[in-house]
Protein backbone atom coordinates (compact mmCIF):
# COMPACT_ATOMS: atom_id res chain seq x y z
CA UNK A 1 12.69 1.04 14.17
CA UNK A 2 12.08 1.12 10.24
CA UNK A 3 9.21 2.18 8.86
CA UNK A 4 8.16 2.91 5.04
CA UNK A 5 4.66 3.25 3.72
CA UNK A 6 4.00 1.54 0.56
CA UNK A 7 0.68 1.28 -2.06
CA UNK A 8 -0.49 -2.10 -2.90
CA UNK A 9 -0.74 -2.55 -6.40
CA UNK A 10 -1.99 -5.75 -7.46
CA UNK A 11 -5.81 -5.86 -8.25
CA UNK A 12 -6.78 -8.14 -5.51
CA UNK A 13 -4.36 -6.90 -2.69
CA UNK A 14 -3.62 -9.16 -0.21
CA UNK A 15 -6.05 -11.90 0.16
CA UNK A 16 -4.75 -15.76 0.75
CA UNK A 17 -2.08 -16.08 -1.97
CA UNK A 18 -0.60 -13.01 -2.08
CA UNK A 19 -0.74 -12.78 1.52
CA UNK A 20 1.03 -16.03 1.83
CA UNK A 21 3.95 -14.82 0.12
CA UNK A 22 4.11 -11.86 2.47
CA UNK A 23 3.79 -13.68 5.16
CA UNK A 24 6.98 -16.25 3.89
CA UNK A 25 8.89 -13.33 3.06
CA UNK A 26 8.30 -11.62 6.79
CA UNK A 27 9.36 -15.07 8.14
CA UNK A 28 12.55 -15.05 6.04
CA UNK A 29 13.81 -11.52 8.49
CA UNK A 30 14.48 -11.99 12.67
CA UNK A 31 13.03 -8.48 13.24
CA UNK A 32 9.42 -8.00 14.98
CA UNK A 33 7.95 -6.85 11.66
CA UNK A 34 4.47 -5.11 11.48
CA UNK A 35 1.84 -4.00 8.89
CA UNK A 36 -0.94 -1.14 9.10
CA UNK A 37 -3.59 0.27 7.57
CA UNK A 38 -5.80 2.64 9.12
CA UNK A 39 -4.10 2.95 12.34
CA UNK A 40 -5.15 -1.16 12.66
CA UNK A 41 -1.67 -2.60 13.07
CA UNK A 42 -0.85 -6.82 13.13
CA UNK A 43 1.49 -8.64 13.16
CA UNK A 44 3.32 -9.44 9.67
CA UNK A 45 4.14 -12.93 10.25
CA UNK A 46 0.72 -14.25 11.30
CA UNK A 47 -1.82 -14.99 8.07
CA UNK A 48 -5.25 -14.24 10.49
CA UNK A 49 -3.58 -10.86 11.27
CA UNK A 50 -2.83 -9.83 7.52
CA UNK A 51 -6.27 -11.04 6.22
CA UNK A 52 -8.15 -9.26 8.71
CA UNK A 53 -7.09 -5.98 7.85
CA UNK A 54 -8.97 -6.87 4.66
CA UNK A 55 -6.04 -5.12 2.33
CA UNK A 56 -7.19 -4.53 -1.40
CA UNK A 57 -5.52 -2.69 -4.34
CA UNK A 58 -4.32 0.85 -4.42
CA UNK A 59 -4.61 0.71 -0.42
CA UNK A 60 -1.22 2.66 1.04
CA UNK A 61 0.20 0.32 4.30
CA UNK A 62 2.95 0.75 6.90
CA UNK A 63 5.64 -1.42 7.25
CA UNK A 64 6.97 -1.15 10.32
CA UNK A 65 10.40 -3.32 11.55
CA UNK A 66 12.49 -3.67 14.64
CA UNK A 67 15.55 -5.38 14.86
CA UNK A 68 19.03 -6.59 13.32
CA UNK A 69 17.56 -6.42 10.02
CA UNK A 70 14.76 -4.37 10.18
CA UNK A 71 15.62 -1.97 6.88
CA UNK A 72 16.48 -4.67 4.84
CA UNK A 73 12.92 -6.47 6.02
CA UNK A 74 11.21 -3.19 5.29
CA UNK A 75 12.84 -2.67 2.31
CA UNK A 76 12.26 -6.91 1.19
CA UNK A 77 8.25 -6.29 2.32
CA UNK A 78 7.87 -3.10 0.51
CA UNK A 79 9.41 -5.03 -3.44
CA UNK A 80 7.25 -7.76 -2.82
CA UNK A 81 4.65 -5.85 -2.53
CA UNK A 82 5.47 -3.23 -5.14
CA UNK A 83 5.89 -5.80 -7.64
CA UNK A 84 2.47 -7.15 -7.31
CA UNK A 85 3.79 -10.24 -5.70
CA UNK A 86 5.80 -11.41 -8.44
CA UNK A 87 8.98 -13.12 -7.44
């Protein structure tokens, strides 16, 4: 297991477009990928679960991954993110 802890920084954080991409980009990796904030974790790959955690800017999340290719879905989660989502 991976895990890396990252701060949002786009304005909005993740409501439906950013968290779109995220979700499209956790798709992209075959590792069970999670996100958390607040010791709330959901599943990365399902839209309802990312919403719900209600993620806006300068929030810090876990990105957790287990699998074949779980750093370099980690590591893929944690750009997106750090870039504000711009690809």
């Amino acid at each position: 297991m991976y895990v890396k802890e990252v701060l949002v920084q786009n304005k909005a954080g993740l409501h439906a477009r950013p968290a779109t991409f995220f979700i499209q980009k956790a798709n992209e990796y075959k590792s069970s990928i999670w996100v958390e904030k607040d010791e709330r974790k959901v599943n990365a790959k399902s839209l309802l679960g990312v919403l719900s955690l209600g993620i806006i800017g300068g929030t810090a999340v876990k990105i957790f991954a287990d699998g074949p290719d779980e750093t370099d879905a980690v590591e893929g989660l944690v750009e997106l993110i750090e870039t504000g989502f711009v690809e």
